[in-house]
Protein backbone atom coordinates (compact mmCIF):
# COMPACT_ATOMS: atom_id res chain seq x y z
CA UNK A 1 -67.61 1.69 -68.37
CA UNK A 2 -68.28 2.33 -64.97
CA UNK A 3 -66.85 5.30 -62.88
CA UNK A 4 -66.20 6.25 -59.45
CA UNK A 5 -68.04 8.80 -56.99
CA UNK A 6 -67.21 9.64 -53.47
CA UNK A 7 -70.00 8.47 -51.10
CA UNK A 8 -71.40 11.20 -49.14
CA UNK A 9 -71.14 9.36 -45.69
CA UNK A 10 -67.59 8.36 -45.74
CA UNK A 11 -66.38 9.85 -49.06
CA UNK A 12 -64.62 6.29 -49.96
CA UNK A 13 -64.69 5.65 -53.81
CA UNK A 14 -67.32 3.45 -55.03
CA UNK A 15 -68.66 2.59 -57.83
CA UNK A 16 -71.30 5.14 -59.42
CA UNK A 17 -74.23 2.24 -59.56
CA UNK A 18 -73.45 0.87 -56.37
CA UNK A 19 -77.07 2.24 -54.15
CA UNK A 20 -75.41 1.24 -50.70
CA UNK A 21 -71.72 2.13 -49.60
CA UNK A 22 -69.84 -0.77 -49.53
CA UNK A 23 -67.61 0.39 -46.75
CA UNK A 24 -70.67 2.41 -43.88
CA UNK A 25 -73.75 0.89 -45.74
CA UNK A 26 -75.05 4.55 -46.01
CA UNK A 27 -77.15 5.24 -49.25
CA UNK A 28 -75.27 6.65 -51.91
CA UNK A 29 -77.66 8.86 -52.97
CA UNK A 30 -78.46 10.53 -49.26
CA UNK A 31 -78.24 14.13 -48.77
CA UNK A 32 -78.17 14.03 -45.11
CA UNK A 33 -75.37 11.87 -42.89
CA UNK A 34 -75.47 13.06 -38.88
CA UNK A 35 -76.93 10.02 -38.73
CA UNK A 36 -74.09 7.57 -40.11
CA UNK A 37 -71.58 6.15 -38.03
CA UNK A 38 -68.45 6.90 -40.01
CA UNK A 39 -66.20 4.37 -40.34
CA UNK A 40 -62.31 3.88 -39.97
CA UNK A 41 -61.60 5.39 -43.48
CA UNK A 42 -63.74 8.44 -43.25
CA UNK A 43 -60.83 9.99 -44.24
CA UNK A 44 -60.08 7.62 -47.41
CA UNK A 45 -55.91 7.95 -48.26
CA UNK A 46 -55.01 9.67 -45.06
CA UNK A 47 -52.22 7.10 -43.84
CA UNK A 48 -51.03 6.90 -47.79
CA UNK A 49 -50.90 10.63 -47.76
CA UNK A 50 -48.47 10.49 -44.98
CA UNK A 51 -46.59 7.68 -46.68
CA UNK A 52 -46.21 10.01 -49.49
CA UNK A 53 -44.98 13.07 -47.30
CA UNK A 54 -42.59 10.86 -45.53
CA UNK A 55 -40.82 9.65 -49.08
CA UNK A 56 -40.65 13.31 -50.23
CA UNK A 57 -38.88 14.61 -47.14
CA UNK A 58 -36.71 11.92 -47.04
CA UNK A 59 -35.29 12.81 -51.01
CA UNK A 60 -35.31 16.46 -49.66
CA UNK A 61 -32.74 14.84 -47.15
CA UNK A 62 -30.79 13.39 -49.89
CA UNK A 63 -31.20 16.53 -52.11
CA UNK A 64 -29.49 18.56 -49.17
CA UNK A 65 -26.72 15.77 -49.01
CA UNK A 66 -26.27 15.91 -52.41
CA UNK A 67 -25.98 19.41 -52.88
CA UNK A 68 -23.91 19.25 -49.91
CA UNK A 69 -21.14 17.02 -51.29
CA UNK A 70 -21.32 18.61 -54.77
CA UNK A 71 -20.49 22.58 -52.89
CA UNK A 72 -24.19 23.61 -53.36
CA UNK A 73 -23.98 23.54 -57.52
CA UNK A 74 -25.50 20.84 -59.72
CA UNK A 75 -29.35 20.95 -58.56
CA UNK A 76 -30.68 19.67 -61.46
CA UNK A 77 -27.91 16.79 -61.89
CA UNK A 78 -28.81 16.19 -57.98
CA UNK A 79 -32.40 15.58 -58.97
CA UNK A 80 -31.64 13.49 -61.53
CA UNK A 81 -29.35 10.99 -60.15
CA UNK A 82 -28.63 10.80 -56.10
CA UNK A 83 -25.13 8.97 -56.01
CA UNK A 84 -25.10 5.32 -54.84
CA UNK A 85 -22.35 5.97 -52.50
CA UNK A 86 -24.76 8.49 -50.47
CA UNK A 87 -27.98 6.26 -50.92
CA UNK A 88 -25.75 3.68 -49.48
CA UNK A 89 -24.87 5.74 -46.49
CA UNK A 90 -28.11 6.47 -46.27
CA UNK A 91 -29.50 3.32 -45.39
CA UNK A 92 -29.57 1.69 -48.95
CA UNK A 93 -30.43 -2.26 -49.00
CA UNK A 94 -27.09 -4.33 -48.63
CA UNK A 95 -26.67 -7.91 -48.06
CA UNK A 96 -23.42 -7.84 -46.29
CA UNK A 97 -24.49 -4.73 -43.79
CA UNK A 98 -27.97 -6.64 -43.61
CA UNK A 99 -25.83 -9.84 -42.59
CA UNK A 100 -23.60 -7.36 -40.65
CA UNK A 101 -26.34 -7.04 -38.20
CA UNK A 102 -27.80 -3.64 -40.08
CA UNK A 103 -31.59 -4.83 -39.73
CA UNK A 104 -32.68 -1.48 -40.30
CA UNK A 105 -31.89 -1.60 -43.81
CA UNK A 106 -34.77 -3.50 -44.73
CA UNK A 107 -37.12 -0.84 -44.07
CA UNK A 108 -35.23 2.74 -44.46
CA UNK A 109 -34.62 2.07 -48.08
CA UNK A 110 -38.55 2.08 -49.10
CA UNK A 111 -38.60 5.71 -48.37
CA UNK A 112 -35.27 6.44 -50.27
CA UNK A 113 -35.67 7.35 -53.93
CA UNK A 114 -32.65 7.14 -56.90
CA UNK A 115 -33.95 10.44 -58.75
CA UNK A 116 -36.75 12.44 -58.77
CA UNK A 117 -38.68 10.57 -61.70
CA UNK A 118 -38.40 7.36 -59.92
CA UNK A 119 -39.90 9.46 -56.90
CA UNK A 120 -42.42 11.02 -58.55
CA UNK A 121 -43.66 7.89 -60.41
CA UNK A 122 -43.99 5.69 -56.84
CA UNK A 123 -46.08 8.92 -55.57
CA UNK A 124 -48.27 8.55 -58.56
CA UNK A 125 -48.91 4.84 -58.66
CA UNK A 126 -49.23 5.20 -54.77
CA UNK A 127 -52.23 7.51 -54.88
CA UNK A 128 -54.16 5.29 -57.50
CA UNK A 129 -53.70 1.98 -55.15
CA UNK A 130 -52.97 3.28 -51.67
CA UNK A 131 -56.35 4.87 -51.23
CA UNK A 132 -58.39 1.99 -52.68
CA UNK A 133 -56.30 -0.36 -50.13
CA UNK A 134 -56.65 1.80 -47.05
CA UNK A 135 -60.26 1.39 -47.58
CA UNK A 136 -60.35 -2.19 -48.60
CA UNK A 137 -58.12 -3.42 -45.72
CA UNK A 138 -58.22 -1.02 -43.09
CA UNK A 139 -55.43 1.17 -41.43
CA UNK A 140 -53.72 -1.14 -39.71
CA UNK A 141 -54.20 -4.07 -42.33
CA UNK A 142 -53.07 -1.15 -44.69
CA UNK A 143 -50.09 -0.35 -42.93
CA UNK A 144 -48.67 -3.93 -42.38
CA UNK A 145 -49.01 -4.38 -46.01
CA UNK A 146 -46.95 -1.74 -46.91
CA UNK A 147 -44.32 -1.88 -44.67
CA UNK A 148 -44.28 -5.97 -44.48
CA UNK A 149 -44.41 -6.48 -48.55
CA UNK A 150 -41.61 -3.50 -48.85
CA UNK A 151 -39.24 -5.18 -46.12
CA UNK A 152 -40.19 -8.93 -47.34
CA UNK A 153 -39.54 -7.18 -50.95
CA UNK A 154 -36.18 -6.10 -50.16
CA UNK A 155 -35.65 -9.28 -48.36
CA UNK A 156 -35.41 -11.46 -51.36
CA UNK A 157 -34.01 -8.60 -53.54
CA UNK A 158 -31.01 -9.00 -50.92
CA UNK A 159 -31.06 -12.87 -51.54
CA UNK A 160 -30.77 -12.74 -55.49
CA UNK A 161 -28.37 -9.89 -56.15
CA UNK A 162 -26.19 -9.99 -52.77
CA UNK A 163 -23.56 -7.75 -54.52
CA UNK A 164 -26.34 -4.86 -55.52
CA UNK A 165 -27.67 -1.56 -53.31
CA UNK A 166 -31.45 -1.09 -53.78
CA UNK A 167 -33.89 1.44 -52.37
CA UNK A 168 -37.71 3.02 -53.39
CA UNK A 169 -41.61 2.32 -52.33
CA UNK A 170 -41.90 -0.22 -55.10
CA UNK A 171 -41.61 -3.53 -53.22
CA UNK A 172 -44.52 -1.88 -50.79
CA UNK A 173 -46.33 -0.62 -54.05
CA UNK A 174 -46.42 -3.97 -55.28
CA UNK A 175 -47.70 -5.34 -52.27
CA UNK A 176 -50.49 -2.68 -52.03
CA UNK A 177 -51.34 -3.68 -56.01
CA UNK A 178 -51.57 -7.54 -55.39
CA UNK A 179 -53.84 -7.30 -51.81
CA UNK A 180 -56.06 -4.48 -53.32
CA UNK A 181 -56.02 -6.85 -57.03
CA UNK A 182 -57.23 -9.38 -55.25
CA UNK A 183 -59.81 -8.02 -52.74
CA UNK A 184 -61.56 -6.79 -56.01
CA UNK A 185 -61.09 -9.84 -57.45
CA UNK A 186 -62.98 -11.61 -54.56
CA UNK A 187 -65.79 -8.91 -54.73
CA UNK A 188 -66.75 -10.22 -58.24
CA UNK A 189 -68.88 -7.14 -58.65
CA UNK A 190 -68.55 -4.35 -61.47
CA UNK A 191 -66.81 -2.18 -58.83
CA UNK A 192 -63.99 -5.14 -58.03
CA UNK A 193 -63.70 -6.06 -61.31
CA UNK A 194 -62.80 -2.10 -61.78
CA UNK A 195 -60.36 -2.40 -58.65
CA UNK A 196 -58.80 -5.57 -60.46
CA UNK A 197 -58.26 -4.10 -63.63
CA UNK A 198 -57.16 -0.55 -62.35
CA UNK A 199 -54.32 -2.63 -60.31
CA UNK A 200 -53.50 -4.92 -63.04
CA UNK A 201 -52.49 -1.74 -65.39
CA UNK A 202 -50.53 -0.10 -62.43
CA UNK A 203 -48.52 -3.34 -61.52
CA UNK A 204 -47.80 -3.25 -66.07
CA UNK A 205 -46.71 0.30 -65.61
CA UNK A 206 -44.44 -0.09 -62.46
CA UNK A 207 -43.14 -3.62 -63.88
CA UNK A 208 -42.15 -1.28 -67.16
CA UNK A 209 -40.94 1.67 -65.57
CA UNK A 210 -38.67 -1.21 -63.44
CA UNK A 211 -37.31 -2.83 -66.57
CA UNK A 212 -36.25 1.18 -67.51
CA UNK A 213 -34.27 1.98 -64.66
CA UNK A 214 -32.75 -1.15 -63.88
CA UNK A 215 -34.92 -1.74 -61.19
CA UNK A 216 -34.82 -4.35 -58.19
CA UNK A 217 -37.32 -6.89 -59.85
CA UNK A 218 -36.57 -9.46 -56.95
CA UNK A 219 -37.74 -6.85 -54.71
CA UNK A 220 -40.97 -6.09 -56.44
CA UNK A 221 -41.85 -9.70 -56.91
CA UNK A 222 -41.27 -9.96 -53.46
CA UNK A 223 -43.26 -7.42 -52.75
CA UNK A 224 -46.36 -8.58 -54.60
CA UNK A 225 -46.14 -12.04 -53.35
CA UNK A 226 -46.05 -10.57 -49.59
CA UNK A 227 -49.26 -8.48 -50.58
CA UNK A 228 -51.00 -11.17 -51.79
CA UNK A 229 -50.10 -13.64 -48.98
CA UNK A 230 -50.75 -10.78 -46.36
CA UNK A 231 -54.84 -10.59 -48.40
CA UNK A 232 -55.08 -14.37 -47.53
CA UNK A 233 -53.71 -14.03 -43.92
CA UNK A 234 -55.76 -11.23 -42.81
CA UNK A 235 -58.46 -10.72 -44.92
CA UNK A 236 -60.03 -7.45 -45.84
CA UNK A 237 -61.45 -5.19 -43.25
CA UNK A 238 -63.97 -7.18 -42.54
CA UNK A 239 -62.09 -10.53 -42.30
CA UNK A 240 -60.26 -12.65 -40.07
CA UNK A 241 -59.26 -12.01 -36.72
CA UNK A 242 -60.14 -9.75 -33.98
CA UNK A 243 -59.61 -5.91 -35.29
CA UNK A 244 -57.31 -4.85 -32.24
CA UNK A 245 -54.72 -7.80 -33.18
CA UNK A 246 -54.26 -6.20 -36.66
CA UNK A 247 -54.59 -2.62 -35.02
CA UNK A 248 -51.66 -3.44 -31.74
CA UNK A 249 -49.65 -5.54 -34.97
CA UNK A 250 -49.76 -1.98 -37.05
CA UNK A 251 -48.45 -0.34 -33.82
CA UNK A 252 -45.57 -2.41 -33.38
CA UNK A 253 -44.72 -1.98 -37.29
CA UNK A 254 -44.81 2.15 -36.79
CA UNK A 255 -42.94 1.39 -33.78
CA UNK A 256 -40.35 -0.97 -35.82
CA UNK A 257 -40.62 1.28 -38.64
CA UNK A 258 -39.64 4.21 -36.63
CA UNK A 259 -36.28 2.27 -34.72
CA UNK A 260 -34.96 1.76 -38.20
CA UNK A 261 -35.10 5.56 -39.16
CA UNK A 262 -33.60 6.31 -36.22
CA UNK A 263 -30.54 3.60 -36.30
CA UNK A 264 -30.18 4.67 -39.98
CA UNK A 265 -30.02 8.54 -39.29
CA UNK A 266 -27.90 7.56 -36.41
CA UNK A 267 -25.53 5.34 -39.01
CA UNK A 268 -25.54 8.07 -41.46
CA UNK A 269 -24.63 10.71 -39.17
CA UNK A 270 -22.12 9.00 -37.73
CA UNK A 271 -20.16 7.59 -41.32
CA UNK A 272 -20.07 11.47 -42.19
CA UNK A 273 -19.08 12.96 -38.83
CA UNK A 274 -16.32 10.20 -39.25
């Protein structure tokens, strides 16, 4: 079975047999790399690293919340279950605020977590696919999938089970799974076939761990459907279109991305100064 090794231009995971980078075309085996233009991803899994850091202070949000409305007692019972009422006041997915006008909960709730298990199992399955999809796709590619598939995700989760609140990275997780799934599928090489299979068995796990918690399944489905369409539309970092369309379309998802933080820290803030 093959295994993975950091190449020593870029340090993006390739495949141990593979004798050129896939990503800079530098030898694998080279000691020396002044020479190498580094690429885009010379830092493979920075922009999922932030991802990650942005989810875990947003649950230390609702941990202070939590402990807030409970009179600072109950930690571990706050870790273990945030209250719907304060993940819905927190920006939670909800057809009839979404139809309300409340946009902005399309996007806040895929950095809102239920618990910390739920939490800590997105952060997992995020470092196994995010890096191999930032360096597949791209930054901005990589960034449009995640916050597109987790919106789109949420989207149809909202359409299905109107009456429901939903929140968590999963709907962007699966749309990370499908596009890097099937960029290794159309490599075809022992290296995409490993890609394909690693994302296969993550999309199993995340499907199970869904059916456990009672899960938004809409939302994932969604999700990996977005991902998959959003492969075919832009194609991997070395695709379709002009790079600096994908790169000002990432910018105006931050941007986006951003807005709805702020109107749901806005809404928040003003439901419990009221």
């Amino acid at each position: 079975m093959s295994s993975l090794k950091p190449c020593p231009a870029c340090r993006a995971l390739i495949d141990s047999t593979e004798r050129l980078c896939p990503y800079c075309g530098a030898a694998a085996d080279r000691k020396s790399v002044r020479e190498v233009h580094l690429s885009a991803s010379d830092n493979p899994g920075m922009v999922t690293g932030w991802l990650i850091g942005i989810c875990i202070l947003f649950f230390v949000l609702e941990m202070v919340a939590t402990l807030g409305a409970l009179g600072g007692k109950g930690l571990w019972a706050a870790l273990m279950n945030v209250p719907g009422g304060l993940l819905f006041e927190m920006g939670a997915r909800s057809t009839p605020r979404i139809l309300a006008g409340e946009w902005w909960r399309l996007i806040v709730p895929i950095f809102l977590h239920g618990n910390f298990l739920h939490l800590l199992f997105n952060s997992m399955a995020l470092i196994q696919a995010g890096p191999l999809a930032e360096q597949a796709y791209g930054r901005p590619r990589f960034i449009l999938i995640f916050i597109l598939s987790g919106a789109l995700g949420f989207l149809l989760g909202a359409w299905t089970s109107p009456t429901n609140i939903s929140i968590g990275a999963s709907g962007s997780l699966f749309g990370l799974i499908g596009a890097a799934g099937l960029y290794g599928h159309r490599r075809g090489d022992a290296f995409g076939k490993m890609i394909r299979g690693s994302m296969i068995q993550w999309g199993l796990y995340a499907l199970l761990f869904g059916l456990l918690i009672r899960a938004d399944n809409a939302a994932h489905l969604g999700g990996l459907v977005s991902g998959i369409a959003l492969s075919f539309l832009m194609g991997d970092r070395n695709g379709r279109g002009d790079e600096r369309l994908w790169t000002a379309l990432a910018w105006v998802a931050v941007v986006v991305t951003l807005a709805a933080i702020g109107l749901g820290v806005a809404a928040y803030l003003g439901s419990a100064s009221g």
